[in-house]
C-alpha atoms as a PDB file:
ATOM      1  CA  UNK A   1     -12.837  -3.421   2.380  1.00  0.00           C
ATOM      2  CA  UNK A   2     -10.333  -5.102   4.322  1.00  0.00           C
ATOM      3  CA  UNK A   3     -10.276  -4.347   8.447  1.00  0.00           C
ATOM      4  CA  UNK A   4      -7.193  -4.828  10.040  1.00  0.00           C
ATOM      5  CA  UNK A   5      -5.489  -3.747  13.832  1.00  0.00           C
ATOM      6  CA  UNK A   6      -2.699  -2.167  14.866  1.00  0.00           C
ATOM      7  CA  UNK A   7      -0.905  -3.578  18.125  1.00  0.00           C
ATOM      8  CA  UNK A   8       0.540  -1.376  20.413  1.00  0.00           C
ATOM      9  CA  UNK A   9       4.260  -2.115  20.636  1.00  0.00           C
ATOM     10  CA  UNK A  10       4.583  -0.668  24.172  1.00  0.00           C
ATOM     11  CA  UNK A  11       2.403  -2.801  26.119  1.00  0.00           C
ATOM     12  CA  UNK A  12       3.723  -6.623  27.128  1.00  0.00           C
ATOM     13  CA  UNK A  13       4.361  -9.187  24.833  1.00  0.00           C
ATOM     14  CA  UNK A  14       1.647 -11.567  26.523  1.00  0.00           C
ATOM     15  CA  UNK A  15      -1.134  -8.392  25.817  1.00  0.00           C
ATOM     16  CA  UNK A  16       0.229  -7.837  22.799  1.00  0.00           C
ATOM     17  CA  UNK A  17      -0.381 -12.280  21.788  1.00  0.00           C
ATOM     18  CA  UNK A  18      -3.696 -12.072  23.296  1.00  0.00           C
ATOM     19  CA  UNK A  19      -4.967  -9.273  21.441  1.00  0.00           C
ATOM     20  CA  UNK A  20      -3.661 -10.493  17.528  1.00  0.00           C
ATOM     21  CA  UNK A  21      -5.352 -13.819  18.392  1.00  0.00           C
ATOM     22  CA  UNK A  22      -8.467 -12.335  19.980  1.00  0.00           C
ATOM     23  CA  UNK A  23      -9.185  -9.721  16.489  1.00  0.00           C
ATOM     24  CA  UNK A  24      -7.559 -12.742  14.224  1.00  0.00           C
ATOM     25  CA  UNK A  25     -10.309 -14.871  15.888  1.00  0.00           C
ATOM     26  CA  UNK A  26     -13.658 -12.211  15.663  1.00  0.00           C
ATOM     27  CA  UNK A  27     -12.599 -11.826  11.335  1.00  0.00           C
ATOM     28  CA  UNK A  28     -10.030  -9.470  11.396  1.00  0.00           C
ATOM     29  CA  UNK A  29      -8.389  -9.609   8.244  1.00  0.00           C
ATOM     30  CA  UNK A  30      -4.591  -7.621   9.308  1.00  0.00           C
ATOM     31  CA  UNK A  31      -2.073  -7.046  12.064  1.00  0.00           C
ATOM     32  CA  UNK A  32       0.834  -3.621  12.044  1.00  0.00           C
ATOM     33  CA  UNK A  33       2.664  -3.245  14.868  1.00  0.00           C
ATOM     34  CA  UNK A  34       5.100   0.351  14.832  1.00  0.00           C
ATOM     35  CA  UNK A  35       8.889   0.463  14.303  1.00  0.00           C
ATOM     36  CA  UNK A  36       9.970   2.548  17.003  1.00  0.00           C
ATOM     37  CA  UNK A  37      12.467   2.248  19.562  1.00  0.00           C
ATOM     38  CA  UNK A  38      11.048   4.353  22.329  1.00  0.00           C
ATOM     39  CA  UNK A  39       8.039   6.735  23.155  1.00  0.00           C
ATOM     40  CA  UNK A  40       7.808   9.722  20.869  1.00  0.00           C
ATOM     41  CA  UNK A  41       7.734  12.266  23.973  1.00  0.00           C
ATOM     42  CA  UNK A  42      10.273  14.921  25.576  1.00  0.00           C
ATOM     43  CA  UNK A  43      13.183  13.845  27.056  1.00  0.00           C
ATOM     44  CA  UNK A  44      13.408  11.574  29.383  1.00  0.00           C
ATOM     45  CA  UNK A  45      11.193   9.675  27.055  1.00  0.00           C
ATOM     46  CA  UNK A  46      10.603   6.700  29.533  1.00  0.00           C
ATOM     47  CA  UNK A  47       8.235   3.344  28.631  1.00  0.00           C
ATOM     48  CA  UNK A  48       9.019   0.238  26.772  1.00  0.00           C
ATOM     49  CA  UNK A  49       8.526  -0.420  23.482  1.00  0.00           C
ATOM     50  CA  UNK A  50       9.444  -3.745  22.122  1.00  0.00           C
ATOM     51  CA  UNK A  51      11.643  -4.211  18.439  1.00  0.00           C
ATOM     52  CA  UNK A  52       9.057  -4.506  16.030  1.00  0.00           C
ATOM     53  CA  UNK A  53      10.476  -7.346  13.490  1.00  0.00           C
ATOM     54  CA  UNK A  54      10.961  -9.881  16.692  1.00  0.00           C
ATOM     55  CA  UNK A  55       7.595  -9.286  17.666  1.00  0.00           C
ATOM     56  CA  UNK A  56       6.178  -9.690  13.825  1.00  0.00           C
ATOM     57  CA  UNK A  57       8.207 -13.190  14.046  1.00  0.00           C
ATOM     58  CA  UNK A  58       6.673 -14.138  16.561  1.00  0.00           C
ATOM     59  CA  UNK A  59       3.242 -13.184  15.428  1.00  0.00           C
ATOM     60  CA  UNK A  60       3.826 -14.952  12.172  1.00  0.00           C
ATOM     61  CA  UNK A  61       4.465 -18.271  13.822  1.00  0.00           C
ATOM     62  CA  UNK A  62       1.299 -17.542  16.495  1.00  0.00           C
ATOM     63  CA  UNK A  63      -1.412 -16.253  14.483  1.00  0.00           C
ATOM     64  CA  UNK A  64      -1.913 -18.491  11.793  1.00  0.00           C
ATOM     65  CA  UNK A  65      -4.267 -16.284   9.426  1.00  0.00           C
ATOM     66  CA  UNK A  66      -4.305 -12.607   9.022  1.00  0.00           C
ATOM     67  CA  UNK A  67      -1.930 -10.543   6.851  1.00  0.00           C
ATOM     68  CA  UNK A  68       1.225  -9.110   9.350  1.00  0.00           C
ATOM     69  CA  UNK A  69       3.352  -5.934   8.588  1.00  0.00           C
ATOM     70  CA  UNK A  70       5.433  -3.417  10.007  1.00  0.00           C
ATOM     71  CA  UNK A  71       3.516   0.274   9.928  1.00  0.00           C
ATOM     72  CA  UNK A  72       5.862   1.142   9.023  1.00  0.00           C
ATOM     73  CA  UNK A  73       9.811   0.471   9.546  1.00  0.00           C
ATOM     74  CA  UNK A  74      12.350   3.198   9.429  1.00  0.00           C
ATOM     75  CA  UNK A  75      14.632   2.942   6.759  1.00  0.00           C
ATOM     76  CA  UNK A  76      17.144   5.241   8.388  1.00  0.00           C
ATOM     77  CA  UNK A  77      17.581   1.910  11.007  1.00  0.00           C
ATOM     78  CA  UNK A  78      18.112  -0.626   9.062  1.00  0.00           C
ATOM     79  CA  UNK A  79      20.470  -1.613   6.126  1.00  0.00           C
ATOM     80  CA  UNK A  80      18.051  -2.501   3.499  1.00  0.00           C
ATOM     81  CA  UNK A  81      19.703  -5.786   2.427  1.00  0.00           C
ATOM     82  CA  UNK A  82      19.334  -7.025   6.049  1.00  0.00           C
ATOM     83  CA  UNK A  83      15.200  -5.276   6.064  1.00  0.00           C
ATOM     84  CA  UNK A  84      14.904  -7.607   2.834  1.00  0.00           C
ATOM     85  CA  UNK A  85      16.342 -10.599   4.292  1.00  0.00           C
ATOM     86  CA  UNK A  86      14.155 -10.098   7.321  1.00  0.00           C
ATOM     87  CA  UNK A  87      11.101  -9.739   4.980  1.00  0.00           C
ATOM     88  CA  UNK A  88      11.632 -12.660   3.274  1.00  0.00           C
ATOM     89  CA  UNK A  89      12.449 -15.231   6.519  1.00  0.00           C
ATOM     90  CA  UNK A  90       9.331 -13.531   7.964  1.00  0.00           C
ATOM     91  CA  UNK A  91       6.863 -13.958   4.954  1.00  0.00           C
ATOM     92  CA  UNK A  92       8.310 -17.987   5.010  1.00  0.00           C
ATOM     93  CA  UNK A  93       7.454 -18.421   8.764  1.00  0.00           C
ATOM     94  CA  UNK A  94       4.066 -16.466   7.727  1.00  0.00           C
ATOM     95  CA  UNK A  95       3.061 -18.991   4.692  1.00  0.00           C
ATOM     96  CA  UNK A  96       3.202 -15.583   2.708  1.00  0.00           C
ATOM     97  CA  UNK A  97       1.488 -13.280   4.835  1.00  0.00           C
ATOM     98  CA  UNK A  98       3.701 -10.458   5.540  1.00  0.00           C
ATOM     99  CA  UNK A  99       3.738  -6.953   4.229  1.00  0.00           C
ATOM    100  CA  UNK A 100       6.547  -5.157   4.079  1.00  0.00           C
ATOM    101  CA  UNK A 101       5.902  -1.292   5.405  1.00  0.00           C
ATOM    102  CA  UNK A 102       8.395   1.247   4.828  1.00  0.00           C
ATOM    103  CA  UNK A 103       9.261   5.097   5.797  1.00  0.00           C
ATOM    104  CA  UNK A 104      11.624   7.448   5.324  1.00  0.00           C
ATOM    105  CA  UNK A 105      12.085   7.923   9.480  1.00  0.00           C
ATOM    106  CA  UNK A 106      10.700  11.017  11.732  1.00  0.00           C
ATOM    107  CA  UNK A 107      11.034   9.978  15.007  1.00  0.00           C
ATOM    108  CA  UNK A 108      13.952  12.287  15.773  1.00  0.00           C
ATOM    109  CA  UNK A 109      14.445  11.429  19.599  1.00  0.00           C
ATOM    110  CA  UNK A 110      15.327   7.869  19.217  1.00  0.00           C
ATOM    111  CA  UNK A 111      17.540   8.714  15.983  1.00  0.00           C
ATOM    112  CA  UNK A 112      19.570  11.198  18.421  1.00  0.00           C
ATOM    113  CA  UNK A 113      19.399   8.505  21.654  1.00  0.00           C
ATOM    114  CA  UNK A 114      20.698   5.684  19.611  1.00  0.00           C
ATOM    115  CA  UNK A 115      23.358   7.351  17.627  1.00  0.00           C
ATOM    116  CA  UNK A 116      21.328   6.953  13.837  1.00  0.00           C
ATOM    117  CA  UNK A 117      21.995   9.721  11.697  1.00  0.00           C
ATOM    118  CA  UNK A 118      18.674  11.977  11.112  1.00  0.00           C
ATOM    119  CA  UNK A 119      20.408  14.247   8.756  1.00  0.00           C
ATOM    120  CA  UNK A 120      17.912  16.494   6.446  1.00  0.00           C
ATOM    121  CA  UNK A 121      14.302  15.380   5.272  1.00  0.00           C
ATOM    122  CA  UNK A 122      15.549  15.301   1.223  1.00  0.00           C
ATOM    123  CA  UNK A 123      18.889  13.147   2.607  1.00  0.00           C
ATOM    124  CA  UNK A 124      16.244  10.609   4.019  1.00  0.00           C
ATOM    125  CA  UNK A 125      13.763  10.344   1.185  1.00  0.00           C
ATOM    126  CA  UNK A 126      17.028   9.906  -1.047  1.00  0.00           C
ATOM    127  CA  UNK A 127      17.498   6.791   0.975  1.00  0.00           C
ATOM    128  CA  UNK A 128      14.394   5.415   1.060  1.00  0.00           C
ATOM    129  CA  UNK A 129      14.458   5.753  -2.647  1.00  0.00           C
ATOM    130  CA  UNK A 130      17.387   3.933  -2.949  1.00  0.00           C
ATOM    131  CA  UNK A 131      16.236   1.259  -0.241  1.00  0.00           C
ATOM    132  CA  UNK A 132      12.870   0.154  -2.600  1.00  0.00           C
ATOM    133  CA  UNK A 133      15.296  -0.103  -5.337  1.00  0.00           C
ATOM    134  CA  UNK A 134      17.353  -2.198  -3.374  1.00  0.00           C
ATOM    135  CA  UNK A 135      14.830  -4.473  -1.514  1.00  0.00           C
ATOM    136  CA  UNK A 136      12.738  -5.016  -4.533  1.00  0.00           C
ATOM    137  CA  UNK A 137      15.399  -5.962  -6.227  1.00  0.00           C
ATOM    138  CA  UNK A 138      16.520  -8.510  -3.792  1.00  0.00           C
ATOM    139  CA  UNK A 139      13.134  -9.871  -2.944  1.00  0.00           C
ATOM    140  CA  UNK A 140      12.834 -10.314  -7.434  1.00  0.00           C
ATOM    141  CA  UNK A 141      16.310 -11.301  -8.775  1.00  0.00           C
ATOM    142  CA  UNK A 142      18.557 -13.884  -8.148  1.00  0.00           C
ATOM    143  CA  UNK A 143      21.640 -11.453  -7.625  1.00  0.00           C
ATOM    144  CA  UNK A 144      22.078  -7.776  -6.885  1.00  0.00           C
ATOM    145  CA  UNK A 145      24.294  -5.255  -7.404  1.00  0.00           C
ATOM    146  CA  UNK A 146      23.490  -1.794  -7.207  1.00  0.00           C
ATOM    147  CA  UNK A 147      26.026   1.589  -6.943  1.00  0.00           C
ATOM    148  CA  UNK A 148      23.849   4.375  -4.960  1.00  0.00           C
ATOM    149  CA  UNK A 149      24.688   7.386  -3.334  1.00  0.00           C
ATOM    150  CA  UNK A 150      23.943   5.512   0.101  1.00  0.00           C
ATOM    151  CA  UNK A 151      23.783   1.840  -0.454  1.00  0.00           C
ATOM    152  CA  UNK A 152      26.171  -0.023  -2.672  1.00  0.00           C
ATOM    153  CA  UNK A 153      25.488  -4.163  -3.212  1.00  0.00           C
ATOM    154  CA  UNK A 154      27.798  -6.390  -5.092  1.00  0.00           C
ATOM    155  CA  UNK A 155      26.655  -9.621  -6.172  1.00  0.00           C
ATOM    156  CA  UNK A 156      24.453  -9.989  -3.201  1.00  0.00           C
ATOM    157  CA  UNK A 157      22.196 -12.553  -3.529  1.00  0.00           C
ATOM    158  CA  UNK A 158      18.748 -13.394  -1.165  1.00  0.00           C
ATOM    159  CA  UNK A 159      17.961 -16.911  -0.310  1.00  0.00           C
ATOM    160  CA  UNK A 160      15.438 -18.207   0.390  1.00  0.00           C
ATOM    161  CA  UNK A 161      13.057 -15.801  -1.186  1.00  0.00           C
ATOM    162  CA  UNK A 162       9.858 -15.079   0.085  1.00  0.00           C
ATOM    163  CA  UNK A 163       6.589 -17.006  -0.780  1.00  0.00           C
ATOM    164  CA  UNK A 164       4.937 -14.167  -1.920  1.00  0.00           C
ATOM    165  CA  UNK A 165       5.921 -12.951  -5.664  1.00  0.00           C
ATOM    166  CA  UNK A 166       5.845 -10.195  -5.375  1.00  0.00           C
ATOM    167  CA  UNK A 167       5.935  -9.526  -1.489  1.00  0.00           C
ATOM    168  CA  UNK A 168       4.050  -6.506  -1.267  1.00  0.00           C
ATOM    169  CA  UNK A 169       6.299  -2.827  -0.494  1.00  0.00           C
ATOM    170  CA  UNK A 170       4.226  -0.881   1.418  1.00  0.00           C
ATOM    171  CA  UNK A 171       5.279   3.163   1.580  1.00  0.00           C
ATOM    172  CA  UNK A 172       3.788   5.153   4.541  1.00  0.00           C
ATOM    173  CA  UNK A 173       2.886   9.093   4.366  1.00  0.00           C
ATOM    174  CA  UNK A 174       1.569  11.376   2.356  1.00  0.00           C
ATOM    175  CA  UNK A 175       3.806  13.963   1.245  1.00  0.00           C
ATOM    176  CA  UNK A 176       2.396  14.985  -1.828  1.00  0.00           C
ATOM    177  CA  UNK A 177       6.096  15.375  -3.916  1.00  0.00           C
ATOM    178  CA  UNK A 178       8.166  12.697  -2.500  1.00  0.00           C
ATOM    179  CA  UNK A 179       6.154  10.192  -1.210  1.00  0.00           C
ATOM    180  CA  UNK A 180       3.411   9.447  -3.354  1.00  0.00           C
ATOM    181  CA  UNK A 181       5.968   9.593  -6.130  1.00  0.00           C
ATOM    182  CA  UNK A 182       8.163   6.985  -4.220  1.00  0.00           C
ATOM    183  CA  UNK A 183       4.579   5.029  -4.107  1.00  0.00           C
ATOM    184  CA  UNK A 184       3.833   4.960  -7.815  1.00  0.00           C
ATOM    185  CA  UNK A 185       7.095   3.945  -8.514  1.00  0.00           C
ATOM    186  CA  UNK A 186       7.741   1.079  -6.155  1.00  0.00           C
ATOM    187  CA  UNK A 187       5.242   0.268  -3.800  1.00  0.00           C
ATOM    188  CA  UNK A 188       2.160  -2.162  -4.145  1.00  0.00           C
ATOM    189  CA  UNK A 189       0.587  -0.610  -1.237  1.00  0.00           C
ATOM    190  CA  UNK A 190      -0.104   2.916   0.290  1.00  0.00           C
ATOM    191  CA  UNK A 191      -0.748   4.147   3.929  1.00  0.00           C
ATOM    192  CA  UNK A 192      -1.279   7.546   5.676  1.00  0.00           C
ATOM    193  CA  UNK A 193      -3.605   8.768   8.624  1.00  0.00           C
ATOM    194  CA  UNK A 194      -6.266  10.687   7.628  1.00  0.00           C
ATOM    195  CA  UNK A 195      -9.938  11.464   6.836  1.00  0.00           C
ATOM    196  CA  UNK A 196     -12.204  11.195   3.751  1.00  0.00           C
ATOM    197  CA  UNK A 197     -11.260  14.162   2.271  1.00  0.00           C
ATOM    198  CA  UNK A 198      -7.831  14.072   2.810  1.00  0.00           C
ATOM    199  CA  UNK A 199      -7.484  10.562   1.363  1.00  0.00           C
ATOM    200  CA  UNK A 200      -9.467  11.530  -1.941  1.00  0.00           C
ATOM    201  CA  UNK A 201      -7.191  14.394  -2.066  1.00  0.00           C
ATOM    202  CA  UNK A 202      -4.068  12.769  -1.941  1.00  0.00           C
ATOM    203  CA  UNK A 203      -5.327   9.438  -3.442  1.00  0.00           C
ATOM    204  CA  UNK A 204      -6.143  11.706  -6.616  1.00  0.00           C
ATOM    205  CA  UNK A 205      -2.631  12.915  -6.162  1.00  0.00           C
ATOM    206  CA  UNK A 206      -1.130   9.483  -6.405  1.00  0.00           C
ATOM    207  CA  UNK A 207      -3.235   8.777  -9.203  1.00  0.00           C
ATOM    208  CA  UNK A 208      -1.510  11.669 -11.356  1.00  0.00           C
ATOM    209  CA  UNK A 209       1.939   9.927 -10.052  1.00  0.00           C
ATOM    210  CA  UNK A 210       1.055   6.584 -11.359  1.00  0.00           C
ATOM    211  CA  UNK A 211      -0.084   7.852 -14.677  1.00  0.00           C
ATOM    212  CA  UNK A 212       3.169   9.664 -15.204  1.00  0.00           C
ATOM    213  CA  UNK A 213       5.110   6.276 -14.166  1.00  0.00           C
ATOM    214  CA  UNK A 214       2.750   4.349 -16.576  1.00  0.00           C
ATOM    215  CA  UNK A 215       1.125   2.686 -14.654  1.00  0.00           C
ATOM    216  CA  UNK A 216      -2.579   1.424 -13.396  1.00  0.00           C
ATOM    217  CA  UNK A 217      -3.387   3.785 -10.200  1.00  0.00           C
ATOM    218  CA  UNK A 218      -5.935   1.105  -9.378  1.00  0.00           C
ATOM    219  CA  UNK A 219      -2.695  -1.635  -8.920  1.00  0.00           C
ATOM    220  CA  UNK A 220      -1.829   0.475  -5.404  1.00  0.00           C
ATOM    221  CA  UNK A 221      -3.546  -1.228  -2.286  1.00  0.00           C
ATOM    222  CA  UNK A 222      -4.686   1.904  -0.680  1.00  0.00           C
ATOM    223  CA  UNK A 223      -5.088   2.103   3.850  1.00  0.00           C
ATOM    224  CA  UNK A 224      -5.987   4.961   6.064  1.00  0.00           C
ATOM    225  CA  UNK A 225      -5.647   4.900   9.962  1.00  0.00           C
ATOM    226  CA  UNK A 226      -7.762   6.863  12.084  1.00  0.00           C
ATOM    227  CA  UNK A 227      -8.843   6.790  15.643  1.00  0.00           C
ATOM    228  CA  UNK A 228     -12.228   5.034  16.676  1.00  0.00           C
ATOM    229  CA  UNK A 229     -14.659   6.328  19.188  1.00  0.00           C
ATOM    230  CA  UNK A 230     -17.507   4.320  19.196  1.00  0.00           C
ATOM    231  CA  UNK A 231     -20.605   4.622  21.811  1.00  0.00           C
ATOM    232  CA  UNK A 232     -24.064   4.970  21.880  1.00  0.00           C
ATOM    233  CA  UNK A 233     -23.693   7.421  24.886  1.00  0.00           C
ATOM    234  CA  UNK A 234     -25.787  10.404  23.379  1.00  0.00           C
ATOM    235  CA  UNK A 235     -23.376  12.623  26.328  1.00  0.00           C
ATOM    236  CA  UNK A 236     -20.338  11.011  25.212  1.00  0.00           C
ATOM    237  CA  UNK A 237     -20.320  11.576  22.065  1.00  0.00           C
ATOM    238  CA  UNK A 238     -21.200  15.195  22.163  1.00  0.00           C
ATOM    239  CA  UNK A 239     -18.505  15.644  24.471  1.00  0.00           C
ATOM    240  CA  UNK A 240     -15.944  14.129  21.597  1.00  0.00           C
ATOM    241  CA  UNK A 241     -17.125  16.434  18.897  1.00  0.00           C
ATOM    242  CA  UNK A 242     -16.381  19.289  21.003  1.00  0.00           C
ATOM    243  CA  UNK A 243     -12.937  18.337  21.855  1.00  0.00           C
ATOM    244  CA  UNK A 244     -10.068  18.724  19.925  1.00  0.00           C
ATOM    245  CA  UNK A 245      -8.468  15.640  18.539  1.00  0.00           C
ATOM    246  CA  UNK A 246      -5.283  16.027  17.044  1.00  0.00           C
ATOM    247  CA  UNK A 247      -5.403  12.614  14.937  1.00  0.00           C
ATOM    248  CA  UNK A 248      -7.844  11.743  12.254  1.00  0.00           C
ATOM    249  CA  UNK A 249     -11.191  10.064  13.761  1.00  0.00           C
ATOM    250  CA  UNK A 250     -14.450   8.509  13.316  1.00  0.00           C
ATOM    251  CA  UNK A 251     -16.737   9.660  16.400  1.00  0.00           C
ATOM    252  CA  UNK A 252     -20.145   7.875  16.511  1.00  0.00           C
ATOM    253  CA  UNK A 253     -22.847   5.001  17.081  1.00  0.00           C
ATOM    254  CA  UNK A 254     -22.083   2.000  15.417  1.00  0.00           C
ATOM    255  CA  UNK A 255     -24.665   3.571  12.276  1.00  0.00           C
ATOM    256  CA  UNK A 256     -22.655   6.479  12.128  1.00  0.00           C
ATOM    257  CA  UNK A 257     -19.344   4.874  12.274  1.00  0.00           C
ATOM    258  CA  UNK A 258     -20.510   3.066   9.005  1.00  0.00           C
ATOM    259  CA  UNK A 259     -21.347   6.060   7.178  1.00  0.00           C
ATOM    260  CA  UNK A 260     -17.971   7.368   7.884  1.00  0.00           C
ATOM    261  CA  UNK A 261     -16.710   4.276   6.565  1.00  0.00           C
ATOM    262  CA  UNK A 262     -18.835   4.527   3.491  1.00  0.00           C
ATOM    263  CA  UNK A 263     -16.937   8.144   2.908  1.00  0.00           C
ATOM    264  CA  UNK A 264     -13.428   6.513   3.249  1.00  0.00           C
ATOM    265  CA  UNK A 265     -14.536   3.291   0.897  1.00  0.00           C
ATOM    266  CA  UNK A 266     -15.642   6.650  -1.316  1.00  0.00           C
ATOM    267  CA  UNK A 267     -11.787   8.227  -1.476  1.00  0.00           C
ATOM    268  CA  UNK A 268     -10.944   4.746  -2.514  1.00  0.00           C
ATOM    269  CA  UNK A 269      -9.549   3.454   0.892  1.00  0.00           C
ATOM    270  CA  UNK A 270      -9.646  -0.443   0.537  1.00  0.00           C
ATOM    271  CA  UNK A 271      -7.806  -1.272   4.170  1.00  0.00           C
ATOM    272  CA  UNK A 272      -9.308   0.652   7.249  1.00  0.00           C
ATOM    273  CA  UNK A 273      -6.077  -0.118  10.344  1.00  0.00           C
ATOM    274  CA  UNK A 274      -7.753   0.382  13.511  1.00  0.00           C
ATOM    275  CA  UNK A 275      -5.212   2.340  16.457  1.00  0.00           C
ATOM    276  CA  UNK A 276      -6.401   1.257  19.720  1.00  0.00           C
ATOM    277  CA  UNK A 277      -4.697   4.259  21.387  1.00  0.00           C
ATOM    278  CA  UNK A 278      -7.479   5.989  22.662  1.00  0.00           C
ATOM    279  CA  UNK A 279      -8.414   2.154  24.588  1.00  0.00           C
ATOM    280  CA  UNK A 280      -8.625   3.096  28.288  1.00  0.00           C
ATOM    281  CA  UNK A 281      -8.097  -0.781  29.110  1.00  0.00           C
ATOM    282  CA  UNK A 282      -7.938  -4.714  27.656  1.00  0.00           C
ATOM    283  CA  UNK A 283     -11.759  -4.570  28.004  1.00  0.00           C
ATOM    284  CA  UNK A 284     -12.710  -1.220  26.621  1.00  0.00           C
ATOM    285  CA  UNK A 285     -10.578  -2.777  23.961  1.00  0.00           C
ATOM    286  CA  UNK A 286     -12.619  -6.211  23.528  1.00  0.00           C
ATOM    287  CA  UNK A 287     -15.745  -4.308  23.520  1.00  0.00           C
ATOM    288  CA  UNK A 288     -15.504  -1.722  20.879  1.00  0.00           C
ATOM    289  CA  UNK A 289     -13.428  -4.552  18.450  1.00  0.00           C
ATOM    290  CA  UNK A 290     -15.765  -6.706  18.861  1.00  0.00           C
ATOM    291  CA  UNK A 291     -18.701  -4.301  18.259  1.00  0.00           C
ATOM    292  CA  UNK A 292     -17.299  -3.231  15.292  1.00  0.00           C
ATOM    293  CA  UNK A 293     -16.506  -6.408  13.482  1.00  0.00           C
ATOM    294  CA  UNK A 294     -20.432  -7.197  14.202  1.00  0.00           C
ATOM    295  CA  UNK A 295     -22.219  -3.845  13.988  1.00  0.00           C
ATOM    296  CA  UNK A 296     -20.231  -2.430  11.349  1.00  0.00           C
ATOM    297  CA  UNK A 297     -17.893  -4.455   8.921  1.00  0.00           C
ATOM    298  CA  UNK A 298     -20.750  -6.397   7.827  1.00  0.00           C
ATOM    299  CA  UNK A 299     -21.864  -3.497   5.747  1.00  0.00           C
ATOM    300  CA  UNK A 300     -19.175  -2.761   4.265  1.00  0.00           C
ATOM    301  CA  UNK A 301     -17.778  -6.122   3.392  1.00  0.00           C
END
């Protein structure tokens, strides 16, 4: 299994530096930061949150090893020709390290605050289709043109291209319908929150996708993100259990985290993201990472 870390997007950009070297450093193997323009809260929806394709720049050129990625970008904000050409510049400042992670878009305050059409959920998964057909055309061929319902390219070529060949699509969520069948078709990666049972459930879902599309379910990269509670406070951890958590988690001592992560290597997840949004500070956050990369990657490595 890979073990990668998602950085917060809302904290500063000096916390956000320290922490992509410091898990780069202890063996991490990944780095997402969001694509959001704003907190998801109700109005007024106050906090910064930095632009997440400066910030993967800027990662790319400052931490020299680990895979970087957006988890994932909204389609709805970007033109995809201009998401492509990002991609590409990005993966060359990487040395072909970046992932590109795509949506469909949800976050309907910040589509409403900065004037991006939200429209209806089948309006933006008919874009996104459109989009991968787009980008990976772009990212593949020396010229595009392409005569959508939404996008229309004439001509349009992308140079340079990225070092990768393929750069990896990623497609985030897991609507059953849609999604995964946007995932079989175009992506080389998959990601959705969720537990063990959830990702063999939908994993055997995509499966069924890719052998209607012809192809190898075993070719799609496969991550889940789920929040981490780690202790070996006997108290604290009771506590957790009983408490209602609204995002998928692993709740345990560093033994018990691993057999968790046994159950998710089970559904077939090969890329656990860590979310450090239950951290209470820098150090809580130090502590558990580095506990984790010692006390339980090893055994699943």
């Amino acid at each position: 299994m890979r073990f990668s870390y998602w950085i917060p997007a809302t904290v500063d950009w000096s916390e956000m530096l320290d922490a992509g070297r410091h898990v780069e450093s202890i063996g991490f193997d990944g780095l997402w930061v969001a694509d959001h323009f704003m907190p998801n809260q109700p109005e007024p929806a106050e906090g910064p949150t930095h632009e997440a394709f400066a910030v993967l720049a800027a990662l790319a050129a400052a931490v020299p090893r680990v895979r970087i990625g957006p988890l994932v970008a909204g389609n709805t904000y970007r033109n995809p020709a201009l998401l492509a050409k990002a991609a590409a510049s990005i993966d060359q400042i990487s040395g072909g390290r970046f992932v590109l992670g795509l949506g469909a878009g949800w976050q309907e305050n910040e589509h409403r605050a900065y004037g991006i059409d939200f429209n209806t959920f089948r309006w933006r998964f008919d874009r996104l289709e459109e989009a991968c057909v787009v980008i990976r055309s772009l990212l593949r061929e020396a010229r595009t043109t392409f005569d959508g319902a939404h996008y229309n390219l004439v001509d349009a070529p992308l140079d340079p291209k990225p070092v990768q060949s393929p750069l990896p699509l990623l497609i985030g969520g897991g609507g059953e319908q849609r999604t995964l069948r946007i995932v079989a078709r175009y992506a080389e990666e998959w990601n959705v929150w969720g537990d063990p049972a959830v990702l063999a459930q939908k994993g055997a879902v995509l499966d069924r996708h890719c052998e209607a599309e012809g192809r190898d379910p075993a070719s799609v990269h496969r991550s889940a993100v789920a929040l981490l509670f780690m202790s070996d406070d006997a108290a604290l951890l009771a506590k957790l259990r009983s408490t209602a958590i609204e995002r998928p988690h692993l709740i345990g001592t560093p033994a018990e985290i691993v057999e968790q992560m046994q159950a998710y290597r089970a559904a077939g997840v090969e890329e656990y993201i860590l979310p450090p949004f239950n951290f209470r500070s820098a150090a809580e956050r130090t502590e558990t990472v580095e506990r984790f990369m010692t006390e339980v990657v090893p055994h699943l490595r």
